[in-house]
Structure formats: structure tokens, C-alpha cells
PDB file of N, CA and C in Angstrom:
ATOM      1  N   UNK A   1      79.473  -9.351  34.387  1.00  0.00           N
ATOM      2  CA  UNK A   1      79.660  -8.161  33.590  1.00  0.00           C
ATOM      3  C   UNK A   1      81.156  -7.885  33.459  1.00  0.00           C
ATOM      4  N   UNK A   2      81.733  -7.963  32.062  1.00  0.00           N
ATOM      5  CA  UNK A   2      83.036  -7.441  32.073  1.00  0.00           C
ATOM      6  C   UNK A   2      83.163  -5.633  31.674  1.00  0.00           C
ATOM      7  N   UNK A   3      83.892  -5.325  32.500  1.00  0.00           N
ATOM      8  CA  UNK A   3      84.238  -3.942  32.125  1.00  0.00           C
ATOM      9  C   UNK A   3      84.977  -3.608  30.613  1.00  0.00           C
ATOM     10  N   UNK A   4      86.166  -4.857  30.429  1.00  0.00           N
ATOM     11  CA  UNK A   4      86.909  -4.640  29.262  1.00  0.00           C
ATOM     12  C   UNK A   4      87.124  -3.121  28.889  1.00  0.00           C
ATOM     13  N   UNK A   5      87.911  -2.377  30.522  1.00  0.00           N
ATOM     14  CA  UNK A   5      88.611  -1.053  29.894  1.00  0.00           C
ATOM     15  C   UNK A   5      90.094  -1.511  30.669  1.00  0.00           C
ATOM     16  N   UNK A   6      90.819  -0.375  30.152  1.00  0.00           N
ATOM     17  CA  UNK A   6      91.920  -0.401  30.917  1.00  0.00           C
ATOM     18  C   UNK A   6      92.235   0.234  32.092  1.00  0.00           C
ATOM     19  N   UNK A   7      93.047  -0.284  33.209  1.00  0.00           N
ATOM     20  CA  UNK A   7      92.197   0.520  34.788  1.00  0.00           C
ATOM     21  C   UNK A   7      93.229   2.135  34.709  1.00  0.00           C
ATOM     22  N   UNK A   8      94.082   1.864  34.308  1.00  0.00           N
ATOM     23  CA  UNK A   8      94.925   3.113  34.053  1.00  0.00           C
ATOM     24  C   UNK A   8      94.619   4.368  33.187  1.00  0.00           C
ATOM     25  N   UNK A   9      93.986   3.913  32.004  1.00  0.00           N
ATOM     26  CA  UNK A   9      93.166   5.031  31.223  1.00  0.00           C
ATOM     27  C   UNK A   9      91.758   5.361  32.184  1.00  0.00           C
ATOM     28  N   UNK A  10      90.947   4.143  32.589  1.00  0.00           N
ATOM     29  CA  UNK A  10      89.705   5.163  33.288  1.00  0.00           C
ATOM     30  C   UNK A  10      90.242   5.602  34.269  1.00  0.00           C
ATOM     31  N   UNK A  11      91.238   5.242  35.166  1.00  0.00           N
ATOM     32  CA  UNK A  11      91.489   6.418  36.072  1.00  0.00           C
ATOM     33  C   UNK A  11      92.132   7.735  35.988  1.00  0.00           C
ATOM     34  N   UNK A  12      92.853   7.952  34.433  1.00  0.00           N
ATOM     35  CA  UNK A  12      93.101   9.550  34.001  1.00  0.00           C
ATOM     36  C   UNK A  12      91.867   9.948  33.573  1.00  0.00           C
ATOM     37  N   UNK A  13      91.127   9.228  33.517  1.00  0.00           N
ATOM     38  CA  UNK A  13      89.831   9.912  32.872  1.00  0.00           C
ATOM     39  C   UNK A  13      88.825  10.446  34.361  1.00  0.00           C
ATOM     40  N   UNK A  14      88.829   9.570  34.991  1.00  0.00           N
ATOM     41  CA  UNK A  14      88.322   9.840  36.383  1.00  0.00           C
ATOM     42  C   UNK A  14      89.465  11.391  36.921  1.00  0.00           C
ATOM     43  N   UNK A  15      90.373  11.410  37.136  1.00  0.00           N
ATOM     44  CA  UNK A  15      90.750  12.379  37.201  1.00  0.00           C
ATOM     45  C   UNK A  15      90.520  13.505  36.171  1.00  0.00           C
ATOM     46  N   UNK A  16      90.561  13.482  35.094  1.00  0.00           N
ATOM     47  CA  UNK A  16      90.108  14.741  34.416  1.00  0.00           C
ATOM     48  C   UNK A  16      88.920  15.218  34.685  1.00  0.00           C
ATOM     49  N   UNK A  17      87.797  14.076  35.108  1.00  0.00           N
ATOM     50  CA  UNK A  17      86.415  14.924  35.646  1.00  0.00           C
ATOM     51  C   UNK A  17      86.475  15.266  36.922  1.00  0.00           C
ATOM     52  N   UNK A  18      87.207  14.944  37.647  1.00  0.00           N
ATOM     53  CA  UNK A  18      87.409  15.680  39.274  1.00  0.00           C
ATOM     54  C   UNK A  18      87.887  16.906  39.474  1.00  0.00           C
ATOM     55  N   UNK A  19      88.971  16.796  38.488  1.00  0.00           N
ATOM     56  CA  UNK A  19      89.659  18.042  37.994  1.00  0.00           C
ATOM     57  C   UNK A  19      88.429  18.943  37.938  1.00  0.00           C
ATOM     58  N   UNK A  20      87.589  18.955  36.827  1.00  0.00           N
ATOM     59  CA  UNK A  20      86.701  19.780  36.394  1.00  0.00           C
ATOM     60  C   UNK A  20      85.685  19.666  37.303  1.00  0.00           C
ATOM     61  N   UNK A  21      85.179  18.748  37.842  1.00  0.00           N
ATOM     62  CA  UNK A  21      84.071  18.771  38.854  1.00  0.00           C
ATOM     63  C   UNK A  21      84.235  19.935  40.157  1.00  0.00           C
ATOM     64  N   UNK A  22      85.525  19.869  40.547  1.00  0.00           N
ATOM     65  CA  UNK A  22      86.356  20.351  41.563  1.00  0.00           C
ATOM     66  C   UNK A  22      85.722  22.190  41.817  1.00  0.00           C
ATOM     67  N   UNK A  23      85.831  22.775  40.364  1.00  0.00           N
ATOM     68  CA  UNK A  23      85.622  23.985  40.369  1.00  0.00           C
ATOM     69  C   UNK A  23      83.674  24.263  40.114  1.00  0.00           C
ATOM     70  N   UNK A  24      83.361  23.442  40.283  1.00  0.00           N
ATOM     71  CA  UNK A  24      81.706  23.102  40.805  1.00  0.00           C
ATOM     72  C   UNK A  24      81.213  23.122  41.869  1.00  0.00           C
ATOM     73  N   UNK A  25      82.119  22.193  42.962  1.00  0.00           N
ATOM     74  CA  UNK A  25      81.782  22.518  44.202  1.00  0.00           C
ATOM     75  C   UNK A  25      81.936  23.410  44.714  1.00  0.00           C
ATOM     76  N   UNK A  26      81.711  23.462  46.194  1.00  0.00           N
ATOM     77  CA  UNK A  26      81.889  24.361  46.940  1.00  0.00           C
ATOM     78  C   UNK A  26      83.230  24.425  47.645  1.00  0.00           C
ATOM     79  N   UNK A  27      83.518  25.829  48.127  1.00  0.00           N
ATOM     80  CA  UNK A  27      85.415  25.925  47.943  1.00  0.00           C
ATOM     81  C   UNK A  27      85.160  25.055  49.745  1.00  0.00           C
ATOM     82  N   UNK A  28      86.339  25.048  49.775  1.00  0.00           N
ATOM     83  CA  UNK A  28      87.041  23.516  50.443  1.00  0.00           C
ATOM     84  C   UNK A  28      86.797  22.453  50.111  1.00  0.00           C
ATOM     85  N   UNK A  29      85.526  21.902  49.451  1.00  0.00           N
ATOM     86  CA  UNK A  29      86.164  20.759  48.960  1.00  0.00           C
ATOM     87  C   UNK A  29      86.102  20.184  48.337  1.00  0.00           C
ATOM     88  N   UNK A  30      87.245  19.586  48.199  1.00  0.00           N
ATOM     89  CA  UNK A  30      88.196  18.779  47.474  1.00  0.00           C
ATOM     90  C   UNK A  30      87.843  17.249  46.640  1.00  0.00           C
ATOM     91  N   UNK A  31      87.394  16.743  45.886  1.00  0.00           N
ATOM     92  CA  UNK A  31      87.167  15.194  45.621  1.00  0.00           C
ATOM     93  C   UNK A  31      88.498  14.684  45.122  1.00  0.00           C
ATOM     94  N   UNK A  32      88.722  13.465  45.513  1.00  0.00           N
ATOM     95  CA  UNK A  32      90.349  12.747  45.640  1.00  0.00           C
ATOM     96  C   UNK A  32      89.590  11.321  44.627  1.00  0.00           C
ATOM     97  N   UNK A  33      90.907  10.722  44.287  1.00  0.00           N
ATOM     98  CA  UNK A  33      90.233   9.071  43.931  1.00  0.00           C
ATOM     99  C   UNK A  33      90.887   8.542  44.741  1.00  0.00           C
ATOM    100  N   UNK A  34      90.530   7.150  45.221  1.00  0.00           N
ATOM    101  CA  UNK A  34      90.981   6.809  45.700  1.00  0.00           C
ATOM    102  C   UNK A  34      92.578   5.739  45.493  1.00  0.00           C
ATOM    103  N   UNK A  35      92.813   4.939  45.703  1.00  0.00           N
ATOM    104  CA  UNK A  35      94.022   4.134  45.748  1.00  0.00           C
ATOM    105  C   UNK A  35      94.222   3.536  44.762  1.00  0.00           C
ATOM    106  N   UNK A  36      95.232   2.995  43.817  1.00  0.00           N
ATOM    107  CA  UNK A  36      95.236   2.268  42.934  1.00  0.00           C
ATOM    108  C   UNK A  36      95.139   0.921  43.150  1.00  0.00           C
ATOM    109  N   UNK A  37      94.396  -0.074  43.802  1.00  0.00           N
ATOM    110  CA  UNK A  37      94.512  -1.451  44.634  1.00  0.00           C
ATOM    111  C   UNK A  37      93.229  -2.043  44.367  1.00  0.00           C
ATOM    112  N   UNK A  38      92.753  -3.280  44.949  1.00  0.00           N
ATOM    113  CA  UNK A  38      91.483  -3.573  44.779  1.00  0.00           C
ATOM    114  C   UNK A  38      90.480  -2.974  45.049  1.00  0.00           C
ATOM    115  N   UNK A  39      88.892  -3.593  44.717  1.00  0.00           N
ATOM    116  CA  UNK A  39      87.807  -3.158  44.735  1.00  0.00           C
ATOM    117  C   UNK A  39      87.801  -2.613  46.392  1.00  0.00           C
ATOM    118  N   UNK A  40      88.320  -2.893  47.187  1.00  0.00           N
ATOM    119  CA  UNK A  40      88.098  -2.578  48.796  1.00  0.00           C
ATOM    120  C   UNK A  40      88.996  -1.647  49.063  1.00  0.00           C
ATOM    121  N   UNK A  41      90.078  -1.654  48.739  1.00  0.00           N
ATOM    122  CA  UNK A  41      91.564  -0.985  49.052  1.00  0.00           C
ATOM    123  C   UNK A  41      92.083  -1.970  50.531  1.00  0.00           C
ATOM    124  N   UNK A  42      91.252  -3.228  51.334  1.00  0.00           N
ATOM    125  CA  UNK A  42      91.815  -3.716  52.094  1.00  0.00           C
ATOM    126  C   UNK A  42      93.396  -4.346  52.216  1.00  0.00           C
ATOM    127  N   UNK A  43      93.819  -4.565  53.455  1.00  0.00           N
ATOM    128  CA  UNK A  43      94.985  -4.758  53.861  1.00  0.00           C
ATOM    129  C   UNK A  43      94.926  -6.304  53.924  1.00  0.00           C
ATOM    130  N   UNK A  44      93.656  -6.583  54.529  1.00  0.00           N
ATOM    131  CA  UNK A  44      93.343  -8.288  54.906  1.00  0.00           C
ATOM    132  C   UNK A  44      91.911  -8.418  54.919  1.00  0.00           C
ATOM    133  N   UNK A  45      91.549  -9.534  54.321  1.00  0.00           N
ATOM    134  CA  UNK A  45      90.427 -10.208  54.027  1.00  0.00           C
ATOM    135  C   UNK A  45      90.327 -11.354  53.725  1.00  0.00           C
ATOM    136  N   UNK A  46      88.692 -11.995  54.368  1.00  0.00           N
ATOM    137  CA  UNK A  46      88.850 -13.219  54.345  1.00  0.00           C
ATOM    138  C   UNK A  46      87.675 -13.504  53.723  1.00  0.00           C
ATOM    139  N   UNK A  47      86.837 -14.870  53.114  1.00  0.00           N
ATOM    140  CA  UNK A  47      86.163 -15.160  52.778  1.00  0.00           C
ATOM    141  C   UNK A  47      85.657 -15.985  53.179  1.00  0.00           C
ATOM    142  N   UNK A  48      84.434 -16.177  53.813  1.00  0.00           N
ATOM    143  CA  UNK A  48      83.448 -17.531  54.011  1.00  0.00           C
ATOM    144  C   UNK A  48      82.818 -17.979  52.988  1.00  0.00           C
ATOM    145  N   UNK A  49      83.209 -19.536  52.407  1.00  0.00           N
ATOM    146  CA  UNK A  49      82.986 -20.649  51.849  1.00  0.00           C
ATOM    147  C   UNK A  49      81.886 -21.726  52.347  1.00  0.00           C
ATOM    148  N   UNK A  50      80.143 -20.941  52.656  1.00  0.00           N
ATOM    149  CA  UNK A  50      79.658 -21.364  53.588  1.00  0.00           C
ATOM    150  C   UNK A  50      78.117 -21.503  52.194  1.00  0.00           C
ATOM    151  N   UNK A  51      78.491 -22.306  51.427  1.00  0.00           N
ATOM    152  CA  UNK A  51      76.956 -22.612  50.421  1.00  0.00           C
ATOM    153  C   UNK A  51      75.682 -23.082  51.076  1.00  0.00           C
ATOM    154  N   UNK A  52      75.835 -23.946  52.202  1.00  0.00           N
ATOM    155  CA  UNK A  52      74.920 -24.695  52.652  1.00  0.00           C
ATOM    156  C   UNK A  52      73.922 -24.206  53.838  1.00  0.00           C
ATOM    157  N   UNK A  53      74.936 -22.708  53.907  1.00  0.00           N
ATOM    158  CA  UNK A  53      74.419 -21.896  54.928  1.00  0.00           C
ATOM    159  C   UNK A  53      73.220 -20.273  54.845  1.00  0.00           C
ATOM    160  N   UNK A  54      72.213 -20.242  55.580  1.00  0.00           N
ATOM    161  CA  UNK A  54      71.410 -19.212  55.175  1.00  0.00           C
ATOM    162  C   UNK A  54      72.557 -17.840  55.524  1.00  0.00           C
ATOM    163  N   UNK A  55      72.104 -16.898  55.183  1.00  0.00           N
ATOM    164  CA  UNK A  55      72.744 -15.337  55.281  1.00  0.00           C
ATOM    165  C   UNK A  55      72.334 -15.596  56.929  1.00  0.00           C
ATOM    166  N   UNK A  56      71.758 -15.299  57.915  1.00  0.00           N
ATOM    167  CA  UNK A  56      71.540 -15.403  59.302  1.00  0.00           C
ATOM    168  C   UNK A  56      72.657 -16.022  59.807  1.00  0.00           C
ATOM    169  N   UNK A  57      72.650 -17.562  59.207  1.00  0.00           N
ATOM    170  CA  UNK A  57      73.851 -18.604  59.620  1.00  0.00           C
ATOM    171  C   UNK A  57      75.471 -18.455  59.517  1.00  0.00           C
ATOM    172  N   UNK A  58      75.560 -17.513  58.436  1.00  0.00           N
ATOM    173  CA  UNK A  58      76.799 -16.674  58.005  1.00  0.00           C
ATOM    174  C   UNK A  58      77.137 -15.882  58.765  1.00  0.00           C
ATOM    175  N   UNK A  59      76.307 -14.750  59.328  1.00  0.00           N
ATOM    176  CA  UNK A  59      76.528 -13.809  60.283  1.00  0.00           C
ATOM    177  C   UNK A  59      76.920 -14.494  61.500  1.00  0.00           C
ATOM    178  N   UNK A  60      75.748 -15.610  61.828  1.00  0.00           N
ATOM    179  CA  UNK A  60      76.420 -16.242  63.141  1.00  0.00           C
ATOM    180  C   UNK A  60      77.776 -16.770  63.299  1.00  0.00           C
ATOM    181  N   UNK A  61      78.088 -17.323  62.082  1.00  0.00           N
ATOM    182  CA  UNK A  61      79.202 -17.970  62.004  1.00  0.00           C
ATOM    183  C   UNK A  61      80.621 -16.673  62.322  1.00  0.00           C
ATOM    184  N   UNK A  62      80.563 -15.992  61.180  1.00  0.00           N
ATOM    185  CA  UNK A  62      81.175 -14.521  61.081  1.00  0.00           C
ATOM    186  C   UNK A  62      81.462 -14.194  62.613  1.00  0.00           C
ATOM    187  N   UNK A  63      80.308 -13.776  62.811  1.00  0.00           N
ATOM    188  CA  UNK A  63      80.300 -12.694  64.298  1.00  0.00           C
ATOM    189  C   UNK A  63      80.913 -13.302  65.970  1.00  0.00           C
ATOM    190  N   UNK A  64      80.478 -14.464  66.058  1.00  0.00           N
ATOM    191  CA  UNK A  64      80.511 -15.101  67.169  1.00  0.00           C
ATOM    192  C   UNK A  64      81.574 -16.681  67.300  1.00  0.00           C
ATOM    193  N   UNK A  65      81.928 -16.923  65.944  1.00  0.00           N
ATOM    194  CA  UNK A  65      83.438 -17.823  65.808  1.00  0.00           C
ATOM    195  C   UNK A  65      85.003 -17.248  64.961  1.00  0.00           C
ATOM    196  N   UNK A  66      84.705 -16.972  63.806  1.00  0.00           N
ATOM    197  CA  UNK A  66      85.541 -16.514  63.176  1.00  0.00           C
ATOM    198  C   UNK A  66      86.133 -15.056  63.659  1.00  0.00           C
ATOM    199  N   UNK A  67      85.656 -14.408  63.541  1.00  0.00           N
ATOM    200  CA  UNK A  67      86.030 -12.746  64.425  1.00  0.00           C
ATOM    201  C   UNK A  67      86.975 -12.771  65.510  1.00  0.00           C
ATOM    202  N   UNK A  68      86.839 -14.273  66.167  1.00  0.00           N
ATOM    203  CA  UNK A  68      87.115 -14.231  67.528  1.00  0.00           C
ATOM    204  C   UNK A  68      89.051 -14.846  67.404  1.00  0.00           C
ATOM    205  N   UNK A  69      89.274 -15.345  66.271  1.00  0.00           N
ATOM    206  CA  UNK A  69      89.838 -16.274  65.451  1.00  0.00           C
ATOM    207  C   UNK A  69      90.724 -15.216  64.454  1.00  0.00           C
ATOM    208  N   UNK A  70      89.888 -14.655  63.937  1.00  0.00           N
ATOM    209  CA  UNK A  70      91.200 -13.876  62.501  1.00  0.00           C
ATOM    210  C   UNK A  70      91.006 -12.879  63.200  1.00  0.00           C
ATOM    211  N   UNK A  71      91.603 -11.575  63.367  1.00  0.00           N
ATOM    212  CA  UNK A  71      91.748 -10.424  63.676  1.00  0.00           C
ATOM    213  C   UNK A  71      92.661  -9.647  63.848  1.00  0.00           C
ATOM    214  N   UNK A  72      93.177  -8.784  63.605  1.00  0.00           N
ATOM    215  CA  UNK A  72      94.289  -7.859  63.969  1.00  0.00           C
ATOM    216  C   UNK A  72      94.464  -7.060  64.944  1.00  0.00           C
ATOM    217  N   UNK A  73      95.811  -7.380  65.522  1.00  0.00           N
ATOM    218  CA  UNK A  73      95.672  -6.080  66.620  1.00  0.00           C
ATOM    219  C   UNK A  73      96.289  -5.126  66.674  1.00  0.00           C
ATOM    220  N   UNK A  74      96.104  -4.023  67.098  1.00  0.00           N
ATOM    221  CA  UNK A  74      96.600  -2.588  66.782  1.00  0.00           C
ATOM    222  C   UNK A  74      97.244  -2.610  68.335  1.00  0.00           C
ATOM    223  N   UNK A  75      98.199  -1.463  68.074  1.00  0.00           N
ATOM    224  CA  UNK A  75      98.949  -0.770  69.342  1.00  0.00           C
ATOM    225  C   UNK A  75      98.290   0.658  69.327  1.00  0.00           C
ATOM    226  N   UNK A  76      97.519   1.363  68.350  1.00  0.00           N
ATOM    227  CA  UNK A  76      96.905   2.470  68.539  1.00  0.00           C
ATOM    228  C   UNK A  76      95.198   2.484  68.897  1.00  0.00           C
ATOM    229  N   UNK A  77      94.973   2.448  69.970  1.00  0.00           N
ATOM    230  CA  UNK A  77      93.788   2.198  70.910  1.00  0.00           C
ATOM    231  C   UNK A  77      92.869   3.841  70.945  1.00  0.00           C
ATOM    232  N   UNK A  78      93.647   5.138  71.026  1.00  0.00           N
ATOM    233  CA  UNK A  78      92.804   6.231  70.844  1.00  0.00           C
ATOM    234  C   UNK A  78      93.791   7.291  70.125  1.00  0.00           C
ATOM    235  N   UNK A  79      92.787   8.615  70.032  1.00  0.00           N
ATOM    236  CA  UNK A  79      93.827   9.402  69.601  1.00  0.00           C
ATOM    237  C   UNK A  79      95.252  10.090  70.133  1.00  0.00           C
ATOM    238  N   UNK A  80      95.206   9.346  71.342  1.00  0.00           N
ATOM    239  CA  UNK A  80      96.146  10.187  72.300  1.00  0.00           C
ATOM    240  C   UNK A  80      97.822   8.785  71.716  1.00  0.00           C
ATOM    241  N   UNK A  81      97.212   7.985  71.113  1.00  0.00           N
ATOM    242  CA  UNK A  81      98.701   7.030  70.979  1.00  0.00           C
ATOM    243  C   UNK A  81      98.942   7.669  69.679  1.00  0.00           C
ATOM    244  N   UNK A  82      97.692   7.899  68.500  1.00  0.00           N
ATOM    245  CA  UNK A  82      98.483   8.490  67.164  1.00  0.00           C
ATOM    246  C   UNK A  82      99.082   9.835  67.478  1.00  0.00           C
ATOM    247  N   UNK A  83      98.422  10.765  68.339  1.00  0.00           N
ATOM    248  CA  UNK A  83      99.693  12.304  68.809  1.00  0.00           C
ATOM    249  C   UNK A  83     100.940  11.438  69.095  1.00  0.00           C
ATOM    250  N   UNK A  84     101.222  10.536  69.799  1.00  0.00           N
ATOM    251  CA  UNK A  84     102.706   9.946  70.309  1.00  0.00           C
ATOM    252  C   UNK A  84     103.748   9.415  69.396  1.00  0.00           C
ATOM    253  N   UNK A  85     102.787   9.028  68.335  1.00  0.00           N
ATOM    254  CA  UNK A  85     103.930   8.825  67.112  1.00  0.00           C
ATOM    255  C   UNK A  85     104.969   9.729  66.707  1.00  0.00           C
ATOM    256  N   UNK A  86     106.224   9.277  67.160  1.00  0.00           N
ATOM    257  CA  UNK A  86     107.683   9.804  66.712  1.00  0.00           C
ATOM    258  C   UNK A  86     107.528   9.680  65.138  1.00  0.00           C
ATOM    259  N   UNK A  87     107.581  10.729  64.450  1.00  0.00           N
ATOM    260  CA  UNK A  87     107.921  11.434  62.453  1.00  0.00           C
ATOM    261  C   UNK A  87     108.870  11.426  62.840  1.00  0.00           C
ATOM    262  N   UNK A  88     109.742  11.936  63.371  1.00  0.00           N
ATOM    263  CA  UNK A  88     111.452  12.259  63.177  1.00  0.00           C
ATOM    264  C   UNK A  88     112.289  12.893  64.449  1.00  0.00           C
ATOM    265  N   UNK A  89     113.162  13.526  64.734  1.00  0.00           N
ATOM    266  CA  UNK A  89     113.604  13.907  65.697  1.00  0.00           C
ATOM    267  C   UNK A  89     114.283  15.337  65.349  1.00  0.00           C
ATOM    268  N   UNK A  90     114.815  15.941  66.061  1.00  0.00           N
ATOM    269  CA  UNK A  90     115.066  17.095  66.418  1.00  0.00           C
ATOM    270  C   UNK A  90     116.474  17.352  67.604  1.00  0.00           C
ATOM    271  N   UNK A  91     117.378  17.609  66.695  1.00  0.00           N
ATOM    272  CA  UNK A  91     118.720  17.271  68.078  1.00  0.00           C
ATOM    273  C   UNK A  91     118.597  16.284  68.893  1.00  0.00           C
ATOM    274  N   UNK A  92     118.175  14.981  68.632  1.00  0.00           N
ATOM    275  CA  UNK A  92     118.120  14.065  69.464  1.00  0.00           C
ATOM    276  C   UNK A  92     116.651  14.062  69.978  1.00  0.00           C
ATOM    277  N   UNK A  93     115.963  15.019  70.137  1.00  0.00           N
ATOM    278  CA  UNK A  93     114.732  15.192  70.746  1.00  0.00           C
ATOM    279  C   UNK A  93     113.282  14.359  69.770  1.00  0.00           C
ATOM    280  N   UNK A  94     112.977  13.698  70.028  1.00  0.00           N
ATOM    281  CA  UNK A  94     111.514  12.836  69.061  1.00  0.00           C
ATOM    282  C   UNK A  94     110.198  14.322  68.492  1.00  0.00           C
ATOM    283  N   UNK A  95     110.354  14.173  67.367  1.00  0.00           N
ATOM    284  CA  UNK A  95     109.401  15.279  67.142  1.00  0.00           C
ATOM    285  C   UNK A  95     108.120  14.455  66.689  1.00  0.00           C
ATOM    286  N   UNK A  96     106.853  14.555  67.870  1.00  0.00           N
ATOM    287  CA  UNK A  96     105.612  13.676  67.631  1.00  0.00           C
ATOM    288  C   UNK A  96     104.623  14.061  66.316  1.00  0.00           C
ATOM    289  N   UNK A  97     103.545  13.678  66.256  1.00  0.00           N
ATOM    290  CA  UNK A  97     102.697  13.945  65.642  1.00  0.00           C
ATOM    291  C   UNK A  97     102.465  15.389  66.037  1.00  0.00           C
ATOM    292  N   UNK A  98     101.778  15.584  67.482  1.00  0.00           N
ATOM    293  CA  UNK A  98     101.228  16.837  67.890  1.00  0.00           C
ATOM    294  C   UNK A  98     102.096  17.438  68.113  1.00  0.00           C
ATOM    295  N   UNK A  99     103.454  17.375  67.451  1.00  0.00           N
ATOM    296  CA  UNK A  99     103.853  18.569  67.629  1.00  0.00           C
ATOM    297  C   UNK A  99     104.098  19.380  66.422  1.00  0.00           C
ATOM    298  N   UNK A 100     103.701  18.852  65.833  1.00  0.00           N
ATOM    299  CA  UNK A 100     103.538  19.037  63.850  1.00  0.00           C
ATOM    300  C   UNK A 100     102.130  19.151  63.465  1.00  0.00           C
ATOM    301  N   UNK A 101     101.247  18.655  63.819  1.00  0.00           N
ATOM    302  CA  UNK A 101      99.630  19.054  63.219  1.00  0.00           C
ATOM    303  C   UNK A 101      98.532  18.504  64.701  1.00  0.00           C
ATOM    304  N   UNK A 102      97.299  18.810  64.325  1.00  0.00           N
ATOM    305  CA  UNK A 102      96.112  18.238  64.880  1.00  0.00           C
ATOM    306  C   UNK A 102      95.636  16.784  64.818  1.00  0.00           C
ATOM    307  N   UNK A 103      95.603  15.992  65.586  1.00  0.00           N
ATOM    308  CA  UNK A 103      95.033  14.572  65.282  1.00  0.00           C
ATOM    309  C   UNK A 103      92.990  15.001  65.539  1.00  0.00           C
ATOM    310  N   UNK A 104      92.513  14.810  65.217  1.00  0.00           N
ATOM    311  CA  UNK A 104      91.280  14.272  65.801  1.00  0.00           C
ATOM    312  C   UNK A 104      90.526  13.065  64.664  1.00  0.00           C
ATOM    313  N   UNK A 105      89.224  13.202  65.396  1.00  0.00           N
ATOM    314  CA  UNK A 105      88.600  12.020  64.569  1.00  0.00           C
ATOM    315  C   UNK A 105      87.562  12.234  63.610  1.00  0.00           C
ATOM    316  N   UNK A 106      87.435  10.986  62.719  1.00  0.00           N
ATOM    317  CA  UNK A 106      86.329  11.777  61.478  1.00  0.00           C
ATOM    318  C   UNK A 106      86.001  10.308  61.267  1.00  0.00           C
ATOM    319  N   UNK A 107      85.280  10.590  60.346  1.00  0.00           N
ATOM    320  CA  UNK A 107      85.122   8.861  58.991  1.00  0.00           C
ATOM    321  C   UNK A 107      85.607   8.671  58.368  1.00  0.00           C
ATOM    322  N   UNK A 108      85.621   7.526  57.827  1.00  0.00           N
ATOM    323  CA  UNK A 108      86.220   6.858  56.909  1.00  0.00           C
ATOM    324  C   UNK A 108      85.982   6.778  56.120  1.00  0.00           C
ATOM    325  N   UNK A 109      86.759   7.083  54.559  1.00  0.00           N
ATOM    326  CA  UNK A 109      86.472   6.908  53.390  1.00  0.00           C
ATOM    327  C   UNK A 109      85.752   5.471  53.007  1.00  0.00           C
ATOM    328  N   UNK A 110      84.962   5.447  52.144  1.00  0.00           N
ATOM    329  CA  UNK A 110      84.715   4.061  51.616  1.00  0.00           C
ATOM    330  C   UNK A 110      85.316   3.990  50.533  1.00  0.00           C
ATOM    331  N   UNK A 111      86.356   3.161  50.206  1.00  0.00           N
ATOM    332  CA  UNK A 111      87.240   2.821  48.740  1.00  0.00           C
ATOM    333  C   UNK A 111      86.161   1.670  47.738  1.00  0.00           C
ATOM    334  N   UNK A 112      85.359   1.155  48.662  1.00  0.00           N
ATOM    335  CA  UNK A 112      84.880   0.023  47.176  1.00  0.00           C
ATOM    336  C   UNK A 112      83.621  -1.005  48.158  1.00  0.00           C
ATOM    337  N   UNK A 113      83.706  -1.866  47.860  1.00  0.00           N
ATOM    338  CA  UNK A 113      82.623  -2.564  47.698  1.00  0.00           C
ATOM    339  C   UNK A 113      83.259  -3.973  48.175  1.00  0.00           C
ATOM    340  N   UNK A 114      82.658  -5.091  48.584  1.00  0.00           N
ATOM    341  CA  UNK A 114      82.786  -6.514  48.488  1.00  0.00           C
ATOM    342  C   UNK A 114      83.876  -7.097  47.288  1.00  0.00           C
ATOM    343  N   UNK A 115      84.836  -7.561  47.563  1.00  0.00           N
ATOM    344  CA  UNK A 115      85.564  -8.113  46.461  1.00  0.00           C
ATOM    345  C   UNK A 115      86.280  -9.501  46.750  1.00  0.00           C
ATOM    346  N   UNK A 116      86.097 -10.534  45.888  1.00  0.00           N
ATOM    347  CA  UNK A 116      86.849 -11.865  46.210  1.00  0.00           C
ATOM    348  C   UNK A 116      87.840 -12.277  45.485  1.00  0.00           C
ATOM    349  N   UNK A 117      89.192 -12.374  45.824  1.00  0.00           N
ATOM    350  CA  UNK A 117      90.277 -12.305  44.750  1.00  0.00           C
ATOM    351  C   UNK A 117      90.937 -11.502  43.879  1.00  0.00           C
ATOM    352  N   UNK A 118      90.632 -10.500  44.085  1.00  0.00           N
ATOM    353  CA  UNK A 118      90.633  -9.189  43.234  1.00  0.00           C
ATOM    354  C   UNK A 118      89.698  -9.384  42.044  1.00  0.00           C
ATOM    355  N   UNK A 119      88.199 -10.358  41.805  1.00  0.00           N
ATOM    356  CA  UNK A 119      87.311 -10.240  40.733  1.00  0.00           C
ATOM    357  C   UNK A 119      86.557  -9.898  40.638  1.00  0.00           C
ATOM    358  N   UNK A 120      86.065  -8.624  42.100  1.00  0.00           N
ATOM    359  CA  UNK A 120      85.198  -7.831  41.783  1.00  0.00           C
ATOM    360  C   UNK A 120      83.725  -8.744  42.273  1.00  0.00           C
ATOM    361  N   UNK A 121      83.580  -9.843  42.587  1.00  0.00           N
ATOM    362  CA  UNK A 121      82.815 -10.757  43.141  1.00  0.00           C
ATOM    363  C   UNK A 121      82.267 -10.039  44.028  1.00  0.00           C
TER     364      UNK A 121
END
């Protein structure tokens, strides 16, 4: 299926109905769009090239070799390392996160869907 629009016009258009949707809901909140980037908004992704394999065999493969293999690692483990993040300083003094707002935890937006190459696959 080709879309054949332009991604810059449907997304002023997506904004003009949020705009207007906005004063529909209920007050606090807010609907946002999301990112201008691919179907995922991911940072890193990989693809298994696995035809010969059932969906079961994929997962196995996925879960219990590859995972173990590509992955990223973070230095922020809970919420107590994102409060520690130095924004800026203060006479020399590090001014953290918590000392500027609330950290806690929530969910995560979903930006999109499965995408391979940026084709929407």
C-alpha cells in the first residue's frame, strides 16, 4: 500500500485536528504527535533474516542467542540515577534533576509499529 502523501503536510494536518480535538477532551489532557523519524521512532534496530524459520523458531532464536549478543547498556539502572543527573550548575555547585522537578515512573509512549529500513515493512 502506498500512502503517496507528503509526510510534512499530513503532519500539519494531524496537528490541526489535535489542536481541535484538544478542546474535546477532558482538561489535562493534552494529545502530542509524536517525533518526526521513522515508523518506530527507534534509536537501534535490528532485523532477523530468518525465511526458513517458523515464528516459534524466531523467538527462540531472538530471545535466547541474539539478545544476548546486540544490546545496549545503560548507566541509568533506577530512578534514583535519573534524580543525579547534573542540568547545569550553580556557583560551581551541580544543579541535579531533583533539584529542579519530580522524576517518577510511568509508560511509555508507543511512536509506531514494526518498521524495516524506514519502509514501513
Amino acid at each position: 500500500m502506498e500512502d503517496d502523501v507528503d509526510v510534512y503536510w499530513a503532519r500539519t494536518r494531524v496537528l490541526e485536528r489535535l489542536n481541535y480535538a484538544q478542546r474535546l477532551l477532558p482538561t489535562g489532557v493534552t494529545p502530542t504527535l509524536g517525533p518526526d523519524g521513522t515508523g518506530v521512532g527507534h534509536v537501534f534496530w535490528y532485523t532477523l533474516d530468518t525465511k526458513n524459520l517458523d515464528l516459534g523458531e524466531q523467538r527462540a532464536l531472538q530471545d535466547w542467542y541474539v539478545k544476548y549478543i546486540i544490546r545496549g547498556l545503560g548507566y541509568i539502572k533506577n530512578k534514583d540515577d535519573i534524580e543525579a543527573i547534573a542540568v547545569g550548575n550553580n556557583n560551581g555547585i551541580p544543579v541535579r534533576v531533583k533539584d529542579i522537578g519530580t522524576v517518577q515512573m510511568g509508560g511509555d509512549l508507543r511512536l509506531g509499529i514494526f518498521d524495516e529500513n524506514g519502509e514501513g515493512r
